[in-house]
PDB file of N, CA and C in Angstrom:
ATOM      1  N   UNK A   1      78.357  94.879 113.796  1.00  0.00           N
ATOM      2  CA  UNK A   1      77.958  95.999 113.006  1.00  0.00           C
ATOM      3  C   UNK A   1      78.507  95.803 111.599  1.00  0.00           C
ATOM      4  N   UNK A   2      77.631  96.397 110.657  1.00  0.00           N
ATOM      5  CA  UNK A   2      78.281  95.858 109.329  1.00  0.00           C
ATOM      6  C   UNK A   2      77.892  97.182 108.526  1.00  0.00           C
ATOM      7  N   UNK A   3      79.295  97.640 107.764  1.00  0.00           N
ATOM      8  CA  UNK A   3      79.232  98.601 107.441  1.00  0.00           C
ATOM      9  C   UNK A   3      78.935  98.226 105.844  1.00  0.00           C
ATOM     10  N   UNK A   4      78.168  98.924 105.365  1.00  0.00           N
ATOM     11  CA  UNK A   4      77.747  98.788 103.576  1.00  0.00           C
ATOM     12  C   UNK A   4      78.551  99.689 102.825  1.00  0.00           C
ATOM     13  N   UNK A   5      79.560  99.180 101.908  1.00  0.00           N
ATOM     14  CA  UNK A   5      80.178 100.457 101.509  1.00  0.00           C
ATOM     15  C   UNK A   5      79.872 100.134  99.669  1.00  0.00           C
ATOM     16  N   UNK A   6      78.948  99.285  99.091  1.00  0.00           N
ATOM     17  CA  UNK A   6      78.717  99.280  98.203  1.00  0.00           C
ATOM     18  C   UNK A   6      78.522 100.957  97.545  1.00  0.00           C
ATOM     19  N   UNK A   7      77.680 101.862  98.057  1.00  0.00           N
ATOM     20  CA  UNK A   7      78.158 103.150  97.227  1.00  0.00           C
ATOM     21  C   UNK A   7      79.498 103.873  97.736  1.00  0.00           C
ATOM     22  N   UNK A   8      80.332 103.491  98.088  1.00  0.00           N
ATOM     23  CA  UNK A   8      81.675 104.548  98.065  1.00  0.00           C
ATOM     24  C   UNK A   8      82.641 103.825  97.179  1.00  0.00           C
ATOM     25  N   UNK A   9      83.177 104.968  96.483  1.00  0.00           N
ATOM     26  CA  UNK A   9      84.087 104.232  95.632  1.00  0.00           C
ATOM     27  C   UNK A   9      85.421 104.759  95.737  1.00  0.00           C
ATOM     28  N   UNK A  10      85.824 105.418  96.704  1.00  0.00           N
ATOM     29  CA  UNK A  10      87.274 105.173  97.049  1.00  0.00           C
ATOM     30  C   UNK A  10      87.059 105.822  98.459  1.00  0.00           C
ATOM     31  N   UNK A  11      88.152 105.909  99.371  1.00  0.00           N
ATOM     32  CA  UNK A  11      88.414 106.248 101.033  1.00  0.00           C
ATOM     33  C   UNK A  11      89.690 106.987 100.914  1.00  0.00           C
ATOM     34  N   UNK A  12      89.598 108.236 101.538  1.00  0.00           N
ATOM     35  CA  UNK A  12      91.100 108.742 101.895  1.00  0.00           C
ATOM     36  C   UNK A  12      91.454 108.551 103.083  1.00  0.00           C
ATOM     37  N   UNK A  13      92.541 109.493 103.352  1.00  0.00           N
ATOM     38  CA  UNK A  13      92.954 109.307 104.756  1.00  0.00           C
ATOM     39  C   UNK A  13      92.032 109.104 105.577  1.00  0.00           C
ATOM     40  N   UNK A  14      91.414 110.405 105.961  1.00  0.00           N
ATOM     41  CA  UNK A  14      90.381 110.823 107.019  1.00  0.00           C
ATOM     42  C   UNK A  14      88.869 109.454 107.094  1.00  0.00           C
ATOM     43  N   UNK A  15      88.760 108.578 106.217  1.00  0.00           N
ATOM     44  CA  UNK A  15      88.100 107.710 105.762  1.00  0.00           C
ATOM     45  C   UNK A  15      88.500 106.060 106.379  1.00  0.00           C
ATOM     46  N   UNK A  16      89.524 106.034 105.750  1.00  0.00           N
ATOM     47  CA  UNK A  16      90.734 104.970 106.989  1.00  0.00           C
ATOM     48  C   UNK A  16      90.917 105.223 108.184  1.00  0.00           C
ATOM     49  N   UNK A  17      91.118 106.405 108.720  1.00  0.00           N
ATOM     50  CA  UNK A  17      91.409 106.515 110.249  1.00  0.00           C
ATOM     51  C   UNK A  17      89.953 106.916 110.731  1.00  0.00           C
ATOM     52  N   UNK A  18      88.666 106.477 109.830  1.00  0.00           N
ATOM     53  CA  UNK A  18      87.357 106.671 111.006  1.00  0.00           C
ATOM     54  C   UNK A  18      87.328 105.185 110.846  1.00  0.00           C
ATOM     55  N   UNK A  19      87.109 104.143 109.645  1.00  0.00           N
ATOM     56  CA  UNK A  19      87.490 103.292 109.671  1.00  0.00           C
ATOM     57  C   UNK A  19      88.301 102.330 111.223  1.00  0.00           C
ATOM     58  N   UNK A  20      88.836 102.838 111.090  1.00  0.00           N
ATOM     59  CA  UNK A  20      90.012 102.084 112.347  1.00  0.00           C
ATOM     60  C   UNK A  20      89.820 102.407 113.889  1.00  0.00           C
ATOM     61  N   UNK A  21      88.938 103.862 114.022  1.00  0.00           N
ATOM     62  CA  UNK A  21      88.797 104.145 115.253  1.00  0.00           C
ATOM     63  C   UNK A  21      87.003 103.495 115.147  1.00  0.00           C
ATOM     64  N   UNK A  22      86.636 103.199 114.380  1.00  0.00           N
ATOM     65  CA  UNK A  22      85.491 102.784 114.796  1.00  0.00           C
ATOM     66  C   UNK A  22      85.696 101.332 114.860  1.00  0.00           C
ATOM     67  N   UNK A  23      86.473 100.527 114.281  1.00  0.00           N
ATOM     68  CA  UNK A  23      87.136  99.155 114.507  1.00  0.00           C
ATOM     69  C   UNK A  23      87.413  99.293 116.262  1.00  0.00           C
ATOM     70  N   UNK A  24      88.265 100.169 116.647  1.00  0.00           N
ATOM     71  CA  UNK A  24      88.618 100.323 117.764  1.00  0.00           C
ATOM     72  C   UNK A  24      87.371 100.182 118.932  1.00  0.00           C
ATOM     73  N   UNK A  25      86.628 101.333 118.818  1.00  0.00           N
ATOM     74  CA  UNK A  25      85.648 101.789 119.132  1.00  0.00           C
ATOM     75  C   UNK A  25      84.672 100.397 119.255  1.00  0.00           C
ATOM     76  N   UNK A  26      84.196  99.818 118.220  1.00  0.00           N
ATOM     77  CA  UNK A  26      83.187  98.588 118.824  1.00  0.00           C
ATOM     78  C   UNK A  26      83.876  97.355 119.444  1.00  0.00           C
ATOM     79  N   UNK A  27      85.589  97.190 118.972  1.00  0.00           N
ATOM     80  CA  UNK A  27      86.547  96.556 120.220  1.00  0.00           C
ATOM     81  C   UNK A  27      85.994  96.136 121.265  1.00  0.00           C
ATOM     82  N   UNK A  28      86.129  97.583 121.726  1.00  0.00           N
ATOM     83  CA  UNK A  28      85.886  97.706 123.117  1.00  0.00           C
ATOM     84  C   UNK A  28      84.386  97.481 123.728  1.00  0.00           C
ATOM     85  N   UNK A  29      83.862  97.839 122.752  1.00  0.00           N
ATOM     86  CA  UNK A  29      81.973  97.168 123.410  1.00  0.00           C
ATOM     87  C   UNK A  29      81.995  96.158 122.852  1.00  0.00           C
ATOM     88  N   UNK A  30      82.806  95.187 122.488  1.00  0.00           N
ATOM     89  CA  UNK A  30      82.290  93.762 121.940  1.00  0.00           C
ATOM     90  C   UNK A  30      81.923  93.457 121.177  1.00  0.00           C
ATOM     91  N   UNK A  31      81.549  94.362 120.550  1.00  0.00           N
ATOM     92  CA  UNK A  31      80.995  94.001 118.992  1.00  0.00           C
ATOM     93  C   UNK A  31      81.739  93.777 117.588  1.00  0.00           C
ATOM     94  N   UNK A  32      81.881  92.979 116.609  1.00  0.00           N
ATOM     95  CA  UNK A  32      81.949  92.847 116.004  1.00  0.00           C
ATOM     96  C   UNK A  32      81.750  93.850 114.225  1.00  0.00           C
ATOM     97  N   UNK A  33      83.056  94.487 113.968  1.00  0.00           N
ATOM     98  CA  UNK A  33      82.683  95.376 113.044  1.00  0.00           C
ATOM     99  C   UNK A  33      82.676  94.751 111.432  1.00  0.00           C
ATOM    100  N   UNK A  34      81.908  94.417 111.024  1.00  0.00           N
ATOM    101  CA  UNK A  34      82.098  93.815 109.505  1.00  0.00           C
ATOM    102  C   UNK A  34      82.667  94.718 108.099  1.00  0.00           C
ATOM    103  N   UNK A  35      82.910  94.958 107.493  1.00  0.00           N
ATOM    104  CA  UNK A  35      82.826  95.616 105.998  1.00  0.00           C
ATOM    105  C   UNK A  35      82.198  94.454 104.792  1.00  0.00           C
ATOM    106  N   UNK A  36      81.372  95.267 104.122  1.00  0.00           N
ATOM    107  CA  UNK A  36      80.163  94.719 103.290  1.00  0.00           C
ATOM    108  C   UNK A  36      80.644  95.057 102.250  1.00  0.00           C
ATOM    109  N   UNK A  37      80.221  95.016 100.420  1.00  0.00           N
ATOM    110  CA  UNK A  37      80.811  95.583  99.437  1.00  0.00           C
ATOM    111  C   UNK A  37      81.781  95.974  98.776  1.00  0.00           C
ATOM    112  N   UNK A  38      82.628  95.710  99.393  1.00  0.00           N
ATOM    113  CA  UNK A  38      84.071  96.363  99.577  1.00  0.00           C
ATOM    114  C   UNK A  38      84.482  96.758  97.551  1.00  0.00           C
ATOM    115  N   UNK A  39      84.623  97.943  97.294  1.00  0.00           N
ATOM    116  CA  UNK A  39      85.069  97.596  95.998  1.00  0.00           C
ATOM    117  C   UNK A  39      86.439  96.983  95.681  1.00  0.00           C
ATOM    118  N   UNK A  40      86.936  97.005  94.490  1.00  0.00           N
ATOM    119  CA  UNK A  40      88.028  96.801  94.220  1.00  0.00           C
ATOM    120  C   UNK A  40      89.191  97.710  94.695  1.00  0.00           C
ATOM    121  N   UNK A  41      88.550  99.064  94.334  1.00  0.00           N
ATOM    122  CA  UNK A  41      90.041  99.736  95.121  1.00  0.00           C
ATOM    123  C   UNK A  41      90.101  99.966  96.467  1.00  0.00           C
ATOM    124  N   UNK A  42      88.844 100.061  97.286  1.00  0.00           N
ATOM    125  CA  UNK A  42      89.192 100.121  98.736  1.00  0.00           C
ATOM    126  C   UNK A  42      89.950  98.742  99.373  1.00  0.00           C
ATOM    127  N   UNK A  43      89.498  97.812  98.418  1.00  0.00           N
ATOM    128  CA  UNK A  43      90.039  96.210  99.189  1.00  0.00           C
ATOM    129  C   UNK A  43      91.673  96.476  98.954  1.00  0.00           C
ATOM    130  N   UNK A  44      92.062  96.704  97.143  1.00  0.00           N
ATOM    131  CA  UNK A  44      93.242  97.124  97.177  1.00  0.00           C
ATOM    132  C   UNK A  44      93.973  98.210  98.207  1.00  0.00           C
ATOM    133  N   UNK A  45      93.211  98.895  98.768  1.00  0.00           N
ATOM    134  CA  UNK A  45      93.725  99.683  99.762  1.00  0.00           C
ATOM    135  C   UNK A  45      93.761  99.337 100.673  1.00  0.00           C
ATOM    136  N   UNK A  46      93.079  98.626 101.438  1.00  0.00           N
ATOM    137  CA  UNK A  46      93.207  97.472 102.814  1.00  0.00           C
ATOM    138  C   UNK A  46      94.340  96.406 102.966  1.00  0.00           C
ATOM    139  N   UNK A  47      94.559  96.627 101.508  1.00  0.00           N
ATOM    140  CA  UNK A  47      96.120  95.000 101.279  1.00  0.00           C
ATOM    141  C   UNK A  47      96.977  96.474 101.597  1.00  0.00           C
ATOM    142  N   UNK A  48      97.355  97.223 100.705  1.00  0.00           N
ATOM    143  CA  UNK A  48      98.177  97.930 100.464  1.00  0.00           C
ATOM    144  C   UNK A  48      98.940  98.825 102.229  1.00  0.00           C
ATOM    145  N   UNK A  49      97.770  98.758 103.004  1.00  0.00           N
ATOM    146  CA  UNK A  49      98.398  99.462 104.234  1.00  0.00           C
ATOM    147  C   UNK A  49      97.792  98.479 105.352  1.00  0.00           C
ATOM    148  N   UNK A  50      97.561  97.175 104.965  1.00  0.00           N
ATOM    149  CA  UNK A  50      97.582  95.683 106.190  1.00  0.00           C
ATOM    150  C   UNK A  50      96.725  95.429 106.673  1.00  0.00           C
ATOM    151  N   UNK A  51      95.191  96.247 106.537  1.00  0.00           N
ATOM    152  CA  UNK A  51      94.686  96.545 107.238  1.00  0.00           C
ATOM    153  C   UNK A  51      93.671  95.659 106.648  1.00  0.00           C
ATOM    154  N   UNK A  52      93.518  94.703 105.909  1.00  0.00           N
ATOM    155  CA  UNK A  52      93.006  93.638 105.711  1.00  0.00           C
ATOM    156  C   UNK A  52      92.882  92.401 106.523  1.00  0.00           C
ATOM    157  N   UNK A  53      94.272  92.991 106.923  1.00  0.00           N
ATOM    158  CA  UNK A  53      94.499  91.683 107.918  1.00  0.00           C
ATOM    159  C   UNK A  53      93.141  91.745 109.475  1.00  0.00           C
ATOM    160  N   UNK A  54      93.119  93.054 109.645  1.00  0.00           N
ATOM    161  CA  UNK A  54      91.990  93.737 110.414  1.00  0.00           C
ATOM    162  C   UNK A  54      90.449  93.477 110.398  1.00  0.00           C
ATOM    163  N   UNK A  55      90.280  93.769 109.200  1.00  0.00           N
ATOM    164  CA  UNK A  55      88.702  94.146 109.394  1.00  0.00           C
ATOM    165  C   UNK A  55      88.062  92.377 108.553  1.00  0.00           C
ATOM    166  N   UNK A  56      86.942  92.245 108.611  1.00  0.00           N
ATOM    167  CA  UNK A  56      86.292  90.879 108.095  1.00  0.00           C
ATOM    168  C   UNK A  56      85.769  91.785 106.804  1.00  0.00           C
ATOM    169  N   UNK A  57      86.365  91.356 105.900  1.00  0.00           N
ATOM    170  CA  UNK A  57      85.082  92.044 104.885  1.00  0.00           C
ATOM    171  C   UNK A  57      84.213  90.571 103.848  1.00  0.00           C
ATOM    172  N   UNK A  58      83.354  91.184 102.974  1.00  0.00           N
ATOM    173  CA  UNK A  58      82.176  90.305 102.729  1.00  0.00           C
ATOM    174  C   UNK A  58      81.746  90.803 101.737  1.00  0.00           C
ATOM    175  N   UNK A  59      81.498  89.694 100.497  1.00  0.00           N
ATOM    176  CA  UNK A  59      81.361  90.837  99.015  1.00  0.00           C
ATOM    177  C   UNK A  59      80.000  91.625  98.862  1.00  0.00           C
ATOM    178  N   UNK A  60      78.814  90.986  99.943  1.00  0.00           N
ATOM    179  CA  UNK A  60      77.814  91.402 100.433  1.00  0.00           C
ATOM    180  C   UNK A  60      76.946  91.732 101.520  1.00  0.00           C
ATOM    181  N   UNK A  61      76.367  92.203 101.746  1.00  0.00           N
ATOM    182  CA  UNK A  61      75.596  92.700 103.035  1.00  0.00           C
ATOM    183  C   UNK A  61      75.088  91.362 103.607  1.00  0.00           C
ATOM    184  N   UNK A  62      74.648  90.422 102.815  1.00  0.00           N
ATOM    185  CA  UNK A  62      73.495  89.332 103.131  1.00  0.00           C
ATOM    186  C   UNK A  62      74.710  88.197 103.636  1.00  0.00           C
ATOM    187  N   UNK A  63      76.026  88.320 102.881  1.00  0.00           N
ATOM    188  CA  UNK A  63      77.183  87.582 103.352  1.00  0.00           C
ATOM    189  C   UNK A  63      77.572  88.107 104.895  1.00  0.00           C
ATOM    190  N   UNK A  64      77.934  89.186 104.852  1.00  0.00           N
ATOM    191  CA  UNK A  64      78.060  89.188 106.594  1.00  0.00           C
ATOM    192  C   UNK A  64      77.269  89.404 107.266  1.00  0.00           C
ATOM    193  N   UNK A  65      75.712  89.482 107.061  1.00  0.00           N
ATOM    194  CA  UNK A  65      75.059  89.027 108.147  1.00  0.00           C
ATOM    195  C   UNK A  65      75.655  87.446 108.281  1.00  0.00           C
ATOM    196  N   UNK A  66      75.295  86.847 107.145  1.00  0.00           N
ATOM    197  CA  UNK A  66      75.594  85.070 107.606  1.00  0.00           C
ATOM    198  C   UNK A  66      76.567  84.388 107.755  1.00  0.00           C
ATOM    199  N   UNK A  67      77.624  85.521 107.597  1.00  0.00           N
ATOM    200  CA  UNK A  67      79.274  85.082 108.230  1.00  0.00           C
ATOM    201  C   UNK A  67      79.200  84.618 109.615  1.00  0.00           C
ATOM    202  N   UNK A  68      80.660  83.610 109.859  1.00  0.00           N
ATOM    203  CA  UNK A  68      80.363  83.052 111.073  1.00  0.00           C
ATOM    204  C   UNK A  68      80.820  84.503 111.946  1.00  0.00           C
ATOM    205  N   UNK A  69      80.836  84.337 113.064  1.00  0.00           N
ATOM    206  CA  UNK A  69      81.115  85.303 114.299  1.00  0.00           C
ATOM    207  C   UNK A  69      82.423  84.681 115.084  1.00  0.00           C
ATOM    208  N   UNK A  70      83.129  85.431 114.798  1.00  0.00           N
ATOM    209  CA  UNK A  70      84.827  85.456 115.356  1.00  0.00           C
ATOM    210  C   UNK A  70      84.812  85.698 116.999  1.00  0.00           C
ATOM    211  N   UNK A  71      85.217  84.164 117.449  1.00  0.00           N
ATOM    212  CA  UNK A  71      85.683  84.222 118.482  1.00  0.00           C
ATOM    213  C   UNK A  71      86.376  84.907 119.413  1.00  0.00           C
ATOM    214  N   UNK A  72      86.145  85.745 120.513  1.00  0.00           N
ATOM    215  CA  UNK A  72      87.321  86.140 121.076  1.00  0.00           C
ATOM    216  C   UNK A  72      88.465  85.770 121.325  1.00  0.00           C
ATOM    217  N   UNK A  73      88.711  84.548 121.984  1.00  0.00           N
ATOM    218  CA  UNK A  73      89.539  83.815 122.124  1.00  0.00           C
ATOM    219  C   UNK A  73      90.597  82.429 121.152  1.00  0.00           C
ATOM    220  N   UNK A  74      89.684  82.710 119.709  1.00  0.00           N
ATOM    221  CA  UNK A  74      89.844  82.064 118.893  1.00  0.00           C
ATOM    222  C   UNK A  74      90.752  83.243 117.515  1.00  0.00           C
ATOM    223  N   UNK A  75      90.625  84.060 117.831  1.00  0.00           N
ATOM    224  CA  UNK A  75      91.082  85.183 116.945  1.00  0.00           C
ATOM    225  C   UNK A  75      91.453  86.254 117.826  1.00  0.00           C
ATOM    226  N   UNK A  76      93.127  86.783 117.962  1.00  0.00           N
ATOM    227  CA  UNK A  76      93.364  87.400 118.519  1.00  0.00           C
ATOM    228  C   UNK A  76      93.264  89.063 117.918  1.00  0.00           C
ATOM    229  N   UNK A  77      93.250  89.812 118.550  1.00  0.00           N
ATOM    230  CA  UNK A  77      92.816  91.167 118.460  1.00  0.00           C
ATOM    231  C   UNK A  77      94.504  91.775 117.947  1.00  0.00           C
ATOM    232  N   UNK A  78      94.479  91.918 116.377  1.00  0.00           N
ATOM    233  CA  UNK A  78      95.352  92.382 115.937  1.00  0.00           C
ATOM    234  C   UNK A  78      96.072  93.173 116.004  1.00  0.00           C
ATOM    235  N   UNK A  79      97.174  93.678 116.051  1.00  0.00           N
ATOM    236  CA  UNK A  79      97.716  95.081 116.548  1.00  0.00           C
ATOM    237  C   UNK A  79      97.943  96.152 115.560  1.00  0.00           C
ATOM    238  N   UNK A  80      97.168  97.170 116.092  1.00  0.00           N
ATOM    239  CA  UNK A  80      97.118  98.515 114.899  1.00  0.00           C
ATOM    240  C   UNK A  80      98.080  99.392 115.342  1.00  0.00           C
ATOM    241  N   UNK A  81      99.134  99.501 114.008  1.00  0.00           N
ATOM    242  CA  UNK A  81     100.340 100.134 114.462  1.00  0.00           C
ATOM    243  C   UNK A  81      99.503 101.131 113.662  1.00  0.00           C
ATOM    244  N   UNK A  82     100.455 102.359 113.860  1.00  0.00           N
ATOM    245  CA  UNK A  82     100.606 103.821 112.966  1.00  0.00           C
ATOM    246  C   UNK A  82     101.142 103.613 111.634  1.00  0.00           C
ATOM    247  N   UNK A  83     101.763 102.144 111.541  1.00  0.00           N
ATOM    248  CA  UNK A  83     102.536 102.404 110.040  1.00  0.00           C
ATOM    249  C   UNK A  83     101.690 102.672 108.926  1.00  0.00           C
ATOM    250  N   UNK A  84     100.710 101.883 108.853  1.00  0.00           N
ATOM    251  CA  UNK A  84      99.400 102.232 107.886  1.00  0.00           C
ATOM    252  C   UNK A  84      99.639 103.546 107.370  1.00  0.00           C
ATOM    253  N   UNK A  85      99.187 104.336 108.449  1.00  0.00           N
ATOM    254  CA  UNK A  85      98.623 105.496 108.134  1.00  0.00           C
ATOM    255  C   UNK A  85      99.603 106.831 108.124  1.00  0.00           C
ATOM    256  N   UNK A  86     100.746 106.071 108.062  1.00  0.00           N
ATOM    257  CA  UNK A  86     102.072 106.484 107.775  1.00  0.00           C
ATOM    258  C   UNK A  86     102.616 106.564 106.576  1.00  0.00           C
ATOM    259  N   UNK A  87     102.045 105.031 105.855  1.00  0.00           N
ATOM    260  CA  UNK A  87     102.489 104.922 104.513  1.00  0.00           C
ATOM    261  C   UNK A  87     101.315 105.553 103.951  1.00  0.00           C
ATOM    262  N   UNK A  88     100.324 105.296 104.150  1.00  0.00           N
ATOM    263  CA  UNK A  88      98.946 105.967 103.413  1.00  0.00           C
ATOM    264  C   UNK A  88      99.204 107.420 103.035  1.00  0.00           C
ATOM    265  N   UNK A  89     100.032 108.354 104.377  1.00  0.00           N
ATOM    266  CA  UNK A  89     100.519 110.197 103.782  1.00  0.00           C
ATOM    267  C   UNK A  89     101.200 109.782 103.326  1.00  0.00           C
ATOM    268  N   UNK A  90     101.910 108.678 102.947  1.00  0.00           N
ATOM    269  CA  UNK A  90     103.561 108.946 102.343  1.00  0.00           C
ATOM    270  C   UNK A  90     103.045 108.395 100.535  1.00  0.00           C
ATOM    271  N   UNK A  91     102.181 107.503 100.435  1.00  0.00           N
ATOM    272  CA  UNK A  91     101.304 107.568  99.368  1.00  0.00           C
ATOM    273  C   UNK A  91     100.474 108.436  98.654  1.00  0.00           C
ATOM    274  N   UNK A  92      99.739 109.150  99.419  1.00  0.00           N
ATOM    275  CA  UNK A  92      99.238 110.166  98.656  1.00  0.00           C
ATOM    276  C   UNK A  92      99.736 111.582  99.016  1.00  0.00           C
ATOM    277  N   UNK A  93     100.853 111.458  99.225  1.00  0.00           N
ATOM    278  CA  UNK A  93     101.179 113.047  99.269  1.00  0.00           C
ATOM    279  C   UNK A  93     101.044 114.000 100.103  1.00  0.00           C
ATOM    280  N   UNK A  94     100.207 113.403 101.658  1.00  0.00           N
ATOM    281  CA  UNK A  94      99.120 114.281 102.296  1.00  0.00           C
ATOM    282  C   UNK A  94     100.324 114.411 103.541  1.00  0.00           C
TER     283      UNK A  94
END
């Protein structure tokens, strides 16, 4: 699944944690969740709380369709702590 985020130009909390449960969420059915467009500050926000390390992103839609496809067994299934979204309230105040 490949999400297009060429029109959003920033993500808050509530934005990151659908983000992550929908990461979660196609996990578990096997599928593969991409991020497309990514701007500058959401990518900066993906470094900033690790979560880069997570998701595949792609500076275009037409790029992750033709990205390769991540192995199960070749790429292990990262572990999503709470700290993220720990530092993310402790960042903006929330």
């Amino acid at each position: 699944m490949i999400v297009n985020l060429a029109r959003v130009r920033s993500v808050d909390l509530a934005g990151i944690n659908a983000l992550v449960e929908s990461y979660r969420a196609m996990r578990e059915a096997g599928v593969e969740l991409r991020l497309a467009a990514v701007s500058r500050r959401i990518h900066d926000l993906l470094v900033i709380t690790r979560l880069l390390t997570v998701f595949d992103t792609f500076d275009t839609v037409e790029e992750a369709i033709d990205g390769p496809i991540a192995a199960a067994t070749r790429v292990p299934e990262p572990a999503l702590s709470p700290w993220p979204l720990g530092m993310l309230k402790r960042v903006l105040g929330a």
